[in-house]
Protein backbone atom coordinates (compact mmCIF):
# COMPACT_ATOMS: atom_id res chain seq x y z
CA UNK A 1 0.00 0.00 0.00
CA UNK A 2 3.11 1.99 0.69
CA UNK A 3 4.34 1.90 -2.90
CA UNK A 4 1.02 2.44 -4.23
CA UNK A 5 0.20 5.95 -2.72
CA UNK A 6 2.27 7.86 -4.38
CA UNK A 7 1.50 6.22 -8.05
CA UNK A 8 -1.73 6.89 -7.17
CA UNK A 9 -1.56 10.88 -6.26
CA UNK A 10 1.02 11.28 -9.57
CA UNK A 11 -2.05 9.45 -11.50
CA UNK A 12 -4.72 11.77 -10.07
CA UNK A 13 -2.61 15.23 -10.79
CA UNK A 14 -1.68 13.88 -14.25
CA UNK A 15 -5.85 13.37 -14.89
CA UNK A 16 -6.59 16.89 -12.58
CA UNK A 17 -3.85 18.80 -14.71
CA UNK A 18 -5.27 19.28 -18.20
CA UNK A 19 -8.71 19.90 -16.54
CA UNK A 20 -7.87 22.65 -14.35
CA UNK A 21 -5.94 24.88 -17.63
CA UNK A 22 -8.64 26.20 -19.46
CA UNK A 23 -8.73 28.09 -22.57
CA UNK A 24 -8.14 31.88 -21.64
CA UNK A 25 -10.58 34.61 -22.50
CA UNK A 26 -11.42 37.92 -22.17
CA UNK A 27 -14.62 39.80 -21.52
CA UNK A 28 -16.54 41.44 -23.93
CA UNK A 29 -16.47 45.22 -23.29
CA UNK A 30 -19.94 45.71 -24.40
CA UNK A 31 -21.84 42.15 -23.99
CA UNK A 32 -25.12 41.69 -25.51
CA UNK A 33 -27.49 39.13 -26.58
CA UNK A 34 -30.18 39.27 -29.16
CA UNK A 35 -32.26 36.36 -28.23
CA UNK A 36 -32.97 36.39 -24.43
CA UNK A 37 -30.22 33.61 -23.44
CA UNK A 38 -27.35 34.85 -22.34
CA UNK A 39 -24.26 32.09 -24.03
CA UNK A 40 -20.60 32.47 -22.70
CA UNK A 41 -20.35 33.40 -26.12
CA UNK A 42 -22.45 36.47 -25.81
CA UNK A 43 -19.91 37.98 -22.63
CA UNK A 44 -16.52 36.21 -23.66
CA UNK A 45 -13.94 36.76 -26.82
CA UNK A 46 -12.29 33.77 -27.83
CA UNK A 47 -15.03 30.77 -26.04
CA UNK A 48 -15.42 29.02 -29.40
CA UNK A 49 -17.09 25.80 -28.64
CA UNK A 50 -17.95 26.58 -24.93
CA UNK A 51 -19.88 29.50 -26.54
CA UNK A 52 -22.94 27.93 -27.10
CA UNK A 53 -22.94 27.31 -23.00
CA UNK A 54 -25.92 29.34 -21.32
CA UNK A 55 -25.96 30.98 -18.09
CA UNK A 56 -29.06 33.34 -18.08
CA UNK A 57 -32.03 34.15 -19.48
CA UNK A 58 -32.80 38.26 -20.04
CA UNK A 59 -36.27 39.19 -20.07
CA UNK A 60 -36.13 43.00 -19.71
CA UNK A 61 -34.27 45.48 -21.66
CA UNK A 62 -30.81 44.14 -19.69
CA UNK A 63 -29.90 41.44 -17.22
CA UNK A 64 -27.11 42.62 -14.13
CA UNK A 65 -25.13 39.06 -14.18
CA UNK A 66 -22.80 38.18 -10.35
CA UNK A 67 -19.13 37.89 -12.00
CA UNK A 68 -18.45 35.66 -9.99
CA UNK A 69 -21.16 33.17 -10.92
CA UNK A 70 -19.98 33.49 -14.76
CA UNK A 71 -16.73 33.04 -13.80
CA UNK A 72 -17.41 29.63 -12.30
CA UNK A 73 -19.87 28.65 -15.19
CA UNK A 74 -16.79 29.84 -17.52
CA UNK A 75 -14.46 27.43 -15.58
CA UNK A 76 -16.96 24.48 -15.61
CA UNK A 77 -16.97 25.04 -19.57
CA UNK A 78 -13.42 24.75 -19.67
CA UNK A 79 -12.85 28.95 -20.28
CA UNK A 80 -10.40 30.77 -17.51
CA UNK A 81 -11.38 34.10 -17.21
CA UNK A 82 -8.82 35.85 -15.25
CA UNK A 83 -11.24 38.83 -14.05
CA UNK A 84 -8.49 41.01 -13.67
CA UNK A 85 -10.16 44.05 -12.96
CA UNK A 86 -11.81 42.62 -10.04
CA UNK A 87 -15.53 43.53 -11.36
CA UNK A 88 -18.63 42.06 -9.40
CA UNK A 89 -21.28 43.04 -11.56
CA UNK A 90 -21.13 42.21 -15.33
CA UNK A 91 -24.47 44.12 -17.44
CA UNK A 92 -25.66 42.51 -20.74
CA UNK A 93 -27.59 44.38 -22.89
CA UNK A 94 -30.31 43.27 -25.38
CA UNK A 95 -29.44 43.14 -29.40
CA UNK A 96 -25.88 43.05 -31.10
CA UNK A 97 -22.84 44.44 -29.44
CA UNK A 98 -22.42 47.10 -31.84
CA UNK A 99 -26.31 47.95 -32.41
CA UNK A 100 -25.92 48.80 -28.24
CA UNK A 101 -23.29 50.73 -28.40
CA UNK A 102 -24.61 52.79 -31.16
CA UNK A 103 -28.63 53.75 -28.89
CA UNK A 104 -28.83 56.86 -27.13
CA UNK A 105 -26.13 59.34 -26.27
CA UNK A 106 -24.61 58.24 -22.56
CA UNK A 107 -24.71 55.13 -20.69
CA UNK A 108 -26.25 55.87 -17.29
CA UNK A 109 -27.74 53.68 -14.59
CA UNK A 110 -31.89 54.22 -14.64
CA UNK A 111 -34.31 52.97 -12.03
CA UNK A 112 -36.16 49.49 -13.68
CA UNK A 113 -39.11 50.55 -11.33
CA UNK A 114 -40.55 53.03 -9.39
CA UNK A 115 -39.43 53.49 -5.89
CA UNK A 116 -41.05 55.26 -2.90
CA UNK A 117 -39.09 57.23 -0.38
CA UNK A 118 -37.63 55.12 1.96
CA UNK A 119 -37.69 51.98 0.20
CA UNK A 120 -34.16 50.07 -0.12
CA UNK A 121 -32.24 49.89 -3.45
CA UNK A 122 -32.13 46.39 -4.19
CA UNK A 123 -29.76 44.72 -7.36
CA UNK A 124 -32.78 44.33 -9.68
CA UNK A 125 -34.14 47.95 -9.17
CA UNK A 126 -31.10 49.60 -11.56
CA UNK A 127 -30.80 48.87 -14.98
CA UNK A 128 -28.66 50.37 -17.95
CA UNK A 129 -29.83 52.65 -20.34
CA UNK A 130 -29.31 54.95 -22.34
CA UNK A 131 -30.27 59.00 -22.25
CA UNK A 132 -29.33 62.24 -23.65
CA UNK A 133 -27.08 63.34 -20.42
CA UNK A 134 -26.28 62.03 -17.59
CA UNK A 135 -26.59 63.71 -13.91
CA UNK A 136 -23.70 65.36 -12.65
CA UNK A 137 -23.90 63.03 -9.94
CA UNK A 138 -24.72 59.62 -11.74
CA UNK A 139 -22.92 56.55 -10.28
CA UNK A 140 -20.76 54.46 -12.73
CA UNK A 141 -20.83 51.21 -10.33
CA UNK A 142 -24.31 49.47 -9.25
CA UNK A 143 -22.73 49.18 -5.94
CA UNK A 144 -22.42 52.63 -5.34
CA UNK A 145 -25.99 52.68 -4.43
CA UNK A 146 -27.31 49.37 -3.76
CA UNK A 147 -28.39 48.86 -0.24
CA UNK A 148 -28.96 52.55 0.12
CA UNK A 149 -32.25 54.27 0.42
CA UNK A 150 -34.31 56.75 -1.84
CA UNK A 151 -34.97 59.71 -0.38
CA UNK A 152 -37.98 61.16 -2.16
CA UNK A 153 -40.22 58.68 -4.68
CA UNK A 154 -37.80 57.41 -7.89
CA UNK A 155 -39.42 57.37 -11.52
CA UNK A 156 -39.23 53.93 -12.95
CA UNK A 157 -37.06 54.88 -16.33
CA UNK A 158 -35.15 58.11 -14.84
CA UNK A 159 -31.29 58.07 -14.42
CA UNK A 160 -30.33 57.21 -11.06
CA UNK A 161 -28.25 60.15 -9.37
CA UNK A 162 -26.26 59.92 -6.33
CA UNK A 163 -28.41 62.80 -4.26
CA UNK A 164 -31.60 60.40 -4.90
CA UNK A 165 -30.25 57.58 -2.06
CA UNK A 166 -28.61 57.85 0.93
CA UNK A 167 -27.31 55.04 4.13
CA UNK A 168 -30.31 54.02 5.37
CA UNK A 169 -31.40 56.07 8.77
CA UNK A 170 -30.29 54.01 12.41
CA UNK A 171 -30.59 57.83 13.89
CA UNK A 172 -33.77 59.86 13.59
CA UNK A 173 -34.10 63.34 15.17
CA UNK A 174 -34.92 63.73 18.66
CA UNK A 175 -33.24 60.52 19.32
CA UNK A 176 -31.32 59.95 22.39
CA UNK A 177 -27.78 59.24 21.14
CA UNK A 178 -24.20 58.04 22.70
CA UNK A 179 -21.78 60.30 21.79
CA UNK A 180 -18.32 59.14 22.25
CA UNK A 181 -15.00 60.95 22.05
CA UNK A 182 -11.80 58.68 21.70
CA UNK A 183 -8.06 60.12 21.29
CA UNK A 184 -4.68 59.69 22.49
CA UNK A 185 -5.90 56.63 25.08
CA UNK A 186 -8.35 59.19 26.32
CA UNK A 187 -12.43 57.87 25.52
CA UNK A 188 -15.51 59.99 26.68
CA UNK A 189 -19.03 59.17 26.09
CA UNK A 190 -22.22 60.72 26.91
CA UNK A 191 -25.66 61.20 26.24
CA UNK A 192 -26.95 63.73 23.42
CA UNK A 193 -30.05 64.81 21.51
CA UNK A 194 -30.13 64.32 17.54
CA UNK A 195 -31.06 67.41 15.66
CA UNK A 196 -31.35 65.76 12.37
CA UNK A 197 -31.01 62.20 11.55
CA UNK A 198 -28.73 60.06 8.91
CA UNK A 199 -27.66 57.01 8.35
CA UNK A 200 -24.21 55.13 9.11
CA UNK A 201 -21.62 57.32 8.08
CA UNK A 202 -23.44 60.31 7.92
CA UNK A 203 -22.77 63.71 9.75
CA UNK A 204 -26.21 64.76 11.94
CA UNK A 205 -26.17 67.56 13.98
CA UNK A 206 -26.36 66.36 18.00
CA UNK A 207 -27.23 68.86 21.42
CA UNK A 208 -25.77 68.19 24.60
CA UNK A 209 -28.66 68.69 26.88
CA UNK A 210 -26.56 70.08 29.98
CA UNK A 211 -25.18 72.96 27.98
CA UNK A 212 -27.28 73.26 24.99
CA UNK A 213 -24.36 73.36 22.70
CA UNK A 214 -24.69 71.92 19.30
CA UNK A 215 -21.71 69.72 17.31
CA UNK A 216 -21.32 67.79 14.24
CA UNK A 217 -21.15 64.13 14.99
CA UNK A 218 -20.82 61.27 12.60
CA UNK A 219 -23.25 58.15 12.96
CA UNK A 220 -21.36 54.88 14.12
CA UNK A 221 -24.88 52.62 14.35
CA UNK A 222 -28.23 52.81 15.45
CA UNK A 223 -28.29 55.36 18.34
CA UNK A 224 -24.74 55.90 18.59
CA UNK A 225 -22.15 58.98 16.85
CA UNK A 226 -18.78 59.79 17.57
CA UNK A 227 -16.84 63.47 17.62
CA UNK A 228 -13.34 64.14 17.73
CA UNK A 229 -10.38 62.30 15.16
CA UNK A 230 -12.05 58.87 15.17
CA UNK A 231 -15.33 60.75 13.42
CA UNK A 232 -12.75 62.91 11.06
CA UNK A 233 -11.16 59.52 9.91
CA UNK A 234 -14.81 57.82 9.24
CA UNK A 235 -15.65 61.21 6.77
CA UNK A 236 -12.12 60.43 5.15
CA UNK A 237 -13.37 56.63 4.22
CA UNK A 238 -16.60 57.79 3.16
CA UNK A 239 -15.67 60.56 1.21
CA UNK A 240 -13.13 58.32 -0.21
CA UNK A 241 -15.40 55.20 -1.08
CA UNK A 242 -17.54 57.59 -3.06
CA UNK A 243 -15.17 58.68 -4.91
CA UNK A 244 -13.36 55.36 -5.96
CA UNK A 245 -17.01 54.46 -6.77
C-alpha cells in the first residue's frame, strides 16, 4: 500500500492537470445578446465551442449578471477568465454588441421601477440605459448605491443620481444618542439629543442637553455617533469610497 500511494496521487494530478488549464478569454467590453439567453459566447472573446454554453435568461431590456457566478460557469466550460479588474457586476444588454453601443447618447444607470421614499435599493431595481445626459452626480458602479435608500419617490425609467439615495437612517431626530469621544488613550461618552437624523456614516447635527451646545457628529450605528479624530477619519473613508465608486 506503501508503494502504491504515491503512483496513485502522480495518476490523479496527471488526470486533474489538463482539466484545471482552461482556454483563456477575455470579456466582452460591451456584452449583448439578441435572443434572451445569455451564451458564454455572448460575454466572452475567444469561447469558441464553450460559446454555445448558457448561463441566463434576459427578459427585460438588460440582465445585471454576479461575475463571480460566470466566472465559475466559464471554468466548468473549460474557459479561464482571469477577471483582472476585479468587477462584481457584469451588465448585458439586449441586441448586437455594436447595435448597443450605437442607442442613445450616454450610458447611465436608470431605475427598472418606481421606488417610494424610503424603500431600499435592491440589485434588480437599476438597470442600464441609455439618455441624452447624464446627472452630474450619476454613479458608474451598481454598488455605489445598492443597499442605500431613496430619499424622495424614484421614476421607474429616470437616471439614477447619487443625491436620490442615501445610508439608510439608524438615527432619527430627537433621538437619544451616545456620543463618544476617543483620542490619544483618552475615551468619553455621553448622552446627546439628535437634531437631524442620517444614516451610518453620515454627519447629523447632536445637542448636549446640559449645555445646549450643538456639534457635528458622525453616525457609528443605530443610536450611537462619535466626535473628535475617530469621526474625522470615518468622513475620510466615506468621502473616499464615493469617490473610488
Amino acid at each position: 500500500m506503501r508503494l502504491f500511494a504515491p503512483s496513485l496521487a502522480v495518476l490523479i494530478a496527471a488526470l486533474a492537470g489538463p482539466a484545471l488549464a482552461g482556454q483563456p478569454v477575455t470579456l466582452r467590453a460591451d456584452a449583448a445578446d439578441a435572443d434572451g439567453i445569455v451564451t458564454l459566447g455572448d460575454l466572452f472573446d475567444g469561447a469558441g465551442a464553450a460559446g454555445q454554453v448558457p448561463v441566463a435568461a434576459r427578459t427585460g431590456g438588460s440582465v445585471m449578471l454576479d461575475a463571480g457566478l460566470v466566472q465559475a460557469a466559464a471554468r466548468r466550460a473549460g474557459l479561464d477568465w482571469a477577471n483582472a479588474q476585479g468587477l462584481r457586476k457584469i451588465v448585458v444588454r439586449g441586441g448586437t454588441p455594436a447595435a448597443a453601443a450605437q442607442r442613445g447618447n450616454v450610458e447611465v444607470l436608470t431605475w427598472a421601477r418606481s421606488l417610494s421614499a424610503g424603500e431600499v435599493v435592491q440589485p434588480t431595481d437599476l438597470v442600464w440605459g441609455k439618455a441624452a445626459a447624464a446627472p452630474a452626480d450619476a454613479p458608474n458602479d451598481p454598488d455605489a448605491v445598492i443597499g442605500l435608500a431613496a430619499k424622495r419617490p424614484l421614476r421607474a425609467g429616470a437616471p439614477v443620481a447619487a443625491r436620490d439615495v442615501a445610508a439608510l437612517a439608524v438615527v432619527k431626530a430627537g433621538d437619544v444618542v451616545t456620543l463618544t469621544y476617543d483620542a490619544d488613550g483618552v475615551s468619553l461618552a455621553l448622552q446627546a439629543k439628535a437634531l437631524s437624523g442620517g444614516g451610518v456614516g453620515e454627519t447629523i447635527n447632536v445637542q448636549n442637553p446640559s449645555s445646549k451646545k450643538i456639534v457635528q457628529a458622525v453616525v457609528t450605528g443605530p443610536g450611537q455617533a462619535a466626535v473628535g479624530p475617530a469621526a474625522d477619519m470615518l468622513r475620510l473613508n466615506r468621502s473616499t469610497r464615493v469617490a473610488l465608486r
